[in-house]
C-alpha atoms as a PDB file:
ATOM      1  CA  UNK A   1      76.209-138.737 148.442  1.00  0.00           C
ATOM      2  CA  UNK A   2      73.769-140.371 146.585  1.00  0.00           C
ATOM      3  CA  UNK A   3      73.273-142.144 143.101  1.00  0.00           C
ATOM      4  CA  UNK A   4      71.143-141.427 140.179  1.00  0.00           C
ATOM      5  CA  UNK A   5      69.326-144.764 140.554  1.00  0.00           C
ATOM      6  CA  UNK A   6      68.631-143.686 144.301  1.00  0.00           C
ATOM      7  CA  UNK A   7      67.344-140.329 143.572  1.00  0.00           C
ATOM      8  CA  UNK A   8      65.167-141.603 141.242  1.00  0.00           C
ATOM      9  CA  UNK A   9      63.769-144.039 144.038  1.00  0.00           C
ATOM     10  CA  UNK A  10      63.447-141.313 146.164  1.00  0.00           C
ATOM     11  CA  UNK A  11      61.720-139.078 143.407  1.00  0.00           C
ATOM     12  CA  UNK A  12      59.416-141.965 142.004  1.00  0.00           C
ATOM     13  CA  UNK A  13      57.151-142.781 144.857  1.00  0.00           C
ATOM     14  CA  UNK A  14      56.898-138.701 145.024  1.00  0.00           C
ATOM     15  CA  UNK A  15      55.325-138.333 142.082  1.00  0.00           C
ATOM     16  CA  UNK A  16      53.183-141.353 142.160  1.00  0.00           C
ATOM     17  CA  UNK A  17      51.616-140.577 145.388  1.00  0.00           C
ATOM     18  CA  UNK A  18      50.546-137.883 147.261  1.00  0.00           C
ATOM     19  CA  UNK A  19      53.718-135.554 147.853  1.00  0.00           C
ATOM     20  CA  UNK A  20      53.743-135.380 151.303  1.00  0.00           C
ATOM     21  CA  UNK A  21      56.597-134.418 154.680  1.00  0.00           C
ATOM     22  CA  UNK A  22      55.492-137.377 155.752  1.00  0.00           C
ATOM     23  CA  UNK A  23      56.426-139.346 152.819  1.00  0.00           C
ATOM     24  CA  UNK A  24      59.312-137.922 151.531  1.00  0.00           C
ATOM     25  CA  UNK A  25      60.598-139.010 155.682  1.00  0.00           C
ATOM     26  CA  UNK A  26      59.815-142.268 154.947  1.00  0.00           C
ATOM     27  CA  UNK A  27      61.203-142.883 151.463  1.00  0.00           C
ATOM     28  CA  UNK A  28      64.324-140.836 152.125  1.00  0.00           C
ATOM     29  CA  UNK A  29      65.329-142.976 155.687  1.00  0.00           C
ATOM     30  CA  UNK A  30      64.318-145.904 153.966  1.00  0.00           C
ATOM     31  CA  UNK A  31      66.951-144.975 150.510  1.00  0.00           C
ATOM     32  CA  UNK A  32      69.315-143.911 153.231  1.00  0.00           C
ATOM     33  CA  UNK A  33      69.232-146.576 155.766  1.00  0.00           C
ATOM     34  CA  UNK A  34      69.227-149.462 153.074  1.00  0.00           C
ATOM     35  CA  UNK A  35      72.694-147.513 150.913  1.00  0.00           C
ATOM     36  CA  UNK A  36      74.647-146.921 153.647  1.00  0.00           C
ATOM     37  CA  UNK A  37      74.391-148.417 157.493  1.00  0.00           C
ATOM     38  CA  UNK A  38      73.046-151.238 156.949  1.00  0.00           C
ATOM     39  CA  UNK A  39      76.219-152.117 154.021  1.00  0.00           C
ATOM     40  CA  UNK A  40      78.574-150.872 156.686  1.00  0.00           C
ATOM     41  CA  UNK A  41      76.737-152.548 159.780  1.00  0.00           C
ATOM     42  CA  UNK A  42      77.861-155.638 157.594  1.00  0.00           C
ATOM     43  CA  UNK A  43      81.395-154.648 156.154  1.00  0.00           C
ATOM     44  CA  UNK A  44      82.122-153.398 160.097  1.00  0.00           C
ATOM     45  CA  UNK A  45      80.662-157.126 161.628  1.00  0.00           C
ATOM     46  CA  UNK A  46      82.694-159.098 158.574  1.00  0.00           C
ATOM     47  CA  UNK A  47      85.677-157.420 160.212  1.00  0.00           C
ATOM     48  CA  UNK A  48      85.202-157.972 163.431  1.00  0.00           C
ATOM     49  CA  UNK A  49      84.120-161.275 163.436  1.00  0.00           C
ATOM     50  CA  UNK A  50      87.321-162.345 162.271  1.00  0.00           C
ATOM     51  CA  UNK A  51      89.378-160.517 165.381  1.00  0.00           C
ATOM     52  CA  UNK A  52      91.287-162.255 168.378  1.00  0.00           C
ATOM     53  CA  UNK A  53      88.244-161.193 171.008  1.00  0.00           C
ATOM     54  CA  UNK A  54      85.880-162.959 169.116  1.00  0.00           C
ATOM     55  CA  UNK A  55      87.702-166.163 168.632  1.00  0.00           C
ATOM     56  CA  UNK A  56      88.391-165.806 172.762  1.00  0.00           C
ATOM     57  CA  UNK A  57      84.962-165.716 173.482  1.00  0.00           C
ATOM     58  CA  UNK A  58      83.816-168.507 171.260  1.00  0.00           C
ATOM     59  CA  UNK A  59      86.663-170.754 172.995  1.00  0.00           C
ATOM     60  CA  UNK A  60      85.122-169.785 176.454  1.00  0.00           C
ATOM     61  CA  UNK A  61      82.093-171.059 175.354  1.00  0.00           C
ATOM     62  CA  UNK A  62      79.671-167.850 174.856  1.00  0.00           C
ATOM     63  CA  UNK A  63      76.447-167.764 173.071  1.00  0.00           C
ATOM     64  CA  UNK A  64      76.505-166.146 169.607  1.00  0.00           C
ATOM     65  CA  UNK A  65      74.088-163.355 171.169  1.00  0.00           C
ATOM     66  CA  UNK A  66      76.139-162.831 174.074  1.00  0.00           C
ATOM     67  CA  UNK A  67      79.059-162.287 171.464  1.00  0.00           C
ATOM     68  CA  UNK A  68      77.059-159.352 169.343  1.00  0.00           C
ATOM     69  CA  UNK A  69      75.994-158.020 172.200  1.00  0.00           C
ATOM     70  CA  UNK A  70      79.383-157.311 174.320  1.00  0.00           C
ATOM     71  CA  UNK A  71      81.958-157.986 171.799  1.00  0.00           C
ATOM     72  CA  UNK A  72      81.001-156.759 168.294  1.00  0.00           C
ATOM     73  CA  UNK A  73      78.514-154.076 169.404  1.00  0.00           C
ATOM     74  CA  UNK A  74      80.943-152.044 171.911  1.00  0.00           C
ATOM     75  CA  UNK A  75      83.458-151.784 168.963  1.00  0.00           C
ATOM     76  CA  UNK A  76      81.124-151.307 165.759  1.00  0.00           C
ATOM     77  CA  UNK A  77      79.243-148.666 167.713  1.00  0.00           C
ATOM     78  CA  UNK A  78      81.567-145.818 166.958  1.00  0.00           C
ATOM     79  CA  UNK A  79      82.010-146.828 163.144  1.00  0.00           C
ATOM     80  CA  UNK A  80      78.321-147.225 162.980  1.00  0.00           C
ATOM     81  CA  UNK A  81      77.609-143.611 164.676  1.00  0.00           C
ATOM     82  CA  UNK A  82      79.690-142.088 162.265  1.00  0.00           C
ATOM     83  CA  UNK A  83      78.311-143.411 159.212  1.00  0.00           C
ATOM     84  CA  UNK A  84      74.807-142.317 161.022  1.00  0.00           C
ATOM     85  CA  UNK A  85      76.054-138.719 161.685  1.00  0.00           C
ATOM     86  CA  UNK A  86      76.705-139.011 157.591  1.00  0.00           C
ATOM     87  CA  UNK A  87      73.604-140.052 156.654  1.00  0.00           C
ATOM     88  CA  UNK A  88      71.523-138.386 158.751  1.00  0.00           C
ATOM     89  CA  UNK A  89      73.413-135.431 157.713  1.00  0.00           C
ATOM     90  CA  UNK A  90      71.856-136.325 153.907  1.00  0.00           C
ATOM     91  CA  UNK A  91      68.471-136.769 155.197  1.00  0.00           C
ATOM     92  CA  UNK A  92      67.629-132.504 155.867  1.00  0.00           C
ATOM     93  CA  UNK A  93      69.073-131.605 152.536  1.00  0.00           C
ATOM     94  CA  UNK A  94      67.172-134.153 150.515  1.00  0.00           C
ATOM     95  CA  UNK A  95      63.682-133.626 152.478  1.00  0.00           C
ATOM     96  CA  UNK A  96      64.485-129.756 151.483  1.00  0.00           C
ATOM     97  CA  UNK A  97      65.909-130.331 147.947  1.00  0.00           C
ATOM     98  CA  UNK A  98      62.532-132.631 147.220  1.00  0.00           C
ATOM     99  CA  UNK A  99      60.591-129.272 148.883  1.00  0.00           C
ATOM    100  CA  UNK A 100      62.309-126.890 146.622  1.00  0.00           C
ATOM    101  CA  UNK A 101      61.347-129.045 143.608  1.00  0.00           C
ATOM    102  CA  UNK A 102      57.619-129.283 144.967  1.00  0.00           C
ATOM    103  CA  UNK A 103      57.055-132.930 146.106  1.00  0.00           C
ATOM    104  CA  UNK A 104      57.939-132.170 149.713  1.00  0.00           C
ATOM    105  CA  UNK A 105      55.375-130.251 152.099  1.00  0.00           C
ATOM    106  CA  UNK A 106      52.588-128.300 150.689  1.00  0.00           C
ATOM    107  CA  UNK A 107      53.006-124.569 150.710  1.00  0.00           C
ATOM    108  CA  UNK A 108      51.449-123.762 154.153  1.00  0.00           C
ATOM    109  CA  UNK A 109      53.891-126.217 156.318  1.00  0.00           C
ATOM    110  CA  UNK A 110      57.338-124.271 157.153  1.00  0.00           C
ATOM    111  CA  UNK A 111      59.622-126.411 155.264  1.00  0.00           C
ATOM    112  CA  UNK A 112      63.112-125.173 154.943  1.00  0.00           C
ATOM    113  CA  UNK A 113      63.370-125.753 150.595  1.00  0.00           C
ATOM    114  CA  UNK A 114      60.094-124.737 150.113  1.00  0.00           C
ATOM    115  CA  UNK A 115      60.877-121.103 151.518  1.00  0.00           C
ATOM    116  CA  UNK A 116      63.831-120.797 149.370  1.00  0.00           C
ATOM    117  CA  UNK A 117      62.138-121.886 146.385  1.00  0.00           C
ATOM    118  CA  UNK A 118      59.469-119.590 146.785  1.00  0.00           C
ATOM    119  CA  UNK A 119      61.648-116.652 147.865  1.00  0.00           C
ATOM    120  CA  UNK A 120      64.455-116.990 145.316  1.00  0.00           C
ATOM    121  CA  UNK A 121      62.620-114.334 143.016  1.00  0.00           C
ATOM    122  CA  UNK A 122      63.461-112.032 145.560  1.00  0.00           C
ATOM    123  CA  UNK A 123      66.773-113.006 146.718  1.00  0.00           C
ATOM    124  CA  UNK A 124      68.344-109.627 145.346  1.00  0.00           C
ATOM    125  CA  UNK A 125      65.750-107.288 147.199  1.00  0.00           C
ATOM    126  CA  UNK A 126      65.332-109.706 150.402  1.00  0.00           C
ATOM    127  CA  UNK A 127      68.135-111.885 150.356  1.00  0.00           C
ATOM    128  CA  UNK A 128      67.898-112.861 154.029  1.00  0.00           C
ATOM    129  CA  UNK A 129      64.869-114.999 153.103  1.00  0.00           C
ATOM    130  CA  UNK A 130      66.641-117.281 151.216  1.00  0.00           C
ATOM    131  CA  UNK A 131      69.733-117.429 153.454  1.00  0.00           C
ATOM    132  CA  UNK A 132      68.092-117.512 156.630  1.00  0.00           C
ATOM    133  CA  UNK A 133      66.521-121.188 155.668  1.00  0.00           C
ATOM    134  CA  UNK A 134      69.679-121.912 153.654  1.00  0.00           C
ATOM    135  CA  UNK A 135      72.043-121.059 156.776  1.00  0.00           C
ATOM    136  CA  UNK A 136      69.484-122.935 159.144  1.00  0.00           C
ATOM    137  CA  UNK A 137      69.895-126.098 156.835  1.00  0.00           C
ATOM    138  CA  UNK A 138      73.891-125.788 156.912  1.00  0.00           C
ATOM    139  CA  UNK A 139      73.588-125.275 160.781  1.00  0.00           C
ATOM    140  CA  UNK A 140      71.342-128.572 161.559  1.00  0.00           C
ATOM    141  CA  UNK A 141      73.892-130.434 158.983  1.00  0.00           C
ATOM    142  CA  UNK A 142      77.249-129.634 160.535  1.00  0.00           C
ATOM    143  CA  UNK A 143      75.474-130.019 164.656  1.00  0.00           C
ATOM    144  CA  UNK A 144      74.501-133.455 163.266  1.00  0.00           C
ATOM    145  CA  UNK A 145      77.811-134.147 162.603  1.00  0.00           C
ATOM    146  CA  UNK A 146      79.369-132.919 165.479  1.00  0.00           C
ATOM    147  CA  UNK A 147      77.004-134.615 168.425  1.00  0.00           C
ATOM    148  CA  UNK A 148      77.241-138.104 166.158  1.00  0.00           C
ATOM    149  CA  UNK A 149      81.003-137.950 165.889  1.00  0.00           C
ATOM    150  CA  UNK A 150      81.485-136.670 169.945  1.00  0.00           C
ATOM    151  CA  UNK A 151      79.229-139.534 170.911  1.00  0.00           C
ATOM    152  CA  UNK A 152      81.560-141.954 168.576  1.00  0.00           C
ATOM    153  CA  UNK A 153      84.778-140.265 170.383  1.00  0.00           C
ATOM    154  CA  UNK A 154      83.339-140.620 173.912  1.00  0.00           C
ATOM    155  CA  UNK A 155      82.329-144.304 173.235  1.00  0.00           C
ATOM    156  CA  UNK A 156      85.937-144.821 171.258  1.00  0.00           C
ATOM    157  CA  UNK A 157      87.853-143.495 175.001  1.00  0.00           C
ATOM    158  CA  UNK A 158      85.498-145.757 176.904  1.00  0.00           C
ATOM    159  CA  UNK A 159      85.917-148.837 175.189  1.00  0.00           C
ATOM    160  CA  UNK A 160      89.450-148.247 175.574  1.00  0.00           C
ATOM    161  CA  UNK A 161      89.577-147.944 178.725  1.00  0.00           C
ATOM    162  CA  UNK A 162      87.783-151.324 179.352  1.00  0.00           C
ATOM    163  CA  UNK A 163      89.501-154.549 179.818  1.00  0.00           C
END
């Protein structure tokens, strides 16, 4: 999921600044985006680069633009959703794991790991407080999943049914 050294990026400019939603957004996408898509945006071009449809269209002459845009991006597309549904699955739990520990929202915003840390004391008397957020969090996860890796399906059928 994520590394020590990248939870302590994610932690650092927490503590350092302000603890905000806002904030733990932007240093969480940024962690995300920079460990994962954008090392397999690379790993998925390196491969494709080197395929038989790419070689064809440089021998016909096309520009190196027109060769991202209909030959690599049509077939990285469904990698690349994929490895978004993954790490935007990532994204809720570590916004709510940094509100549980208190450098996510402050305690009037609705923020799914700030209920459960401040309802765990009761979790034997009212234990639906802590598993409504809990089961809300597992919910958004697993939908995230699904839509990104239907939308990678539906794009796999229609690129194959392209010439």
């Amino acid at each position: 999921m994520i590394s020590e050294n990248r939870a302590a990026l994610v932690t650092a400019p927490m503590t350092v600044l302000a603890p905000s939603a806002a904030l733990a957004v932007l240093v969480i996408s940024l962690n995300l985006v920079t460990d994962g898509i954008a090392r397999m945006a690379r790993a998925v071009a390196v491969d494709l680069v080197t395929r038989d449809y790419v070689t064809v269209a440089r021998a016909r002459g096309e520009s190196v633009p027109s060769i991202v845009w209909r030959e690599l991006t049509p077939n990285a597309a469904g990698v690349l959703l994929v490895e978004f549904g993954v790490r935007a699955g990532y994204a809720p739990i570590l916004i709510s794991s940094l509100g549980f520990l208190g450098f996510g929202a402050r305690p009037p915003s609705p923020e799914w790991g700030l209920m459960i840390s401040e309802n765990r004391a009761a979790l034997v008397t009212a234990p639906l407080t802590v598993l409504a957020p809990s089961a809300a969090l597992a919910v958004l996860v697993i939908s995230l999943n699904l839509v990104t890796d239907g939308i990678a399906r539906m794009l796999g059928r229609s690129a194959e049914r392209t010439p």
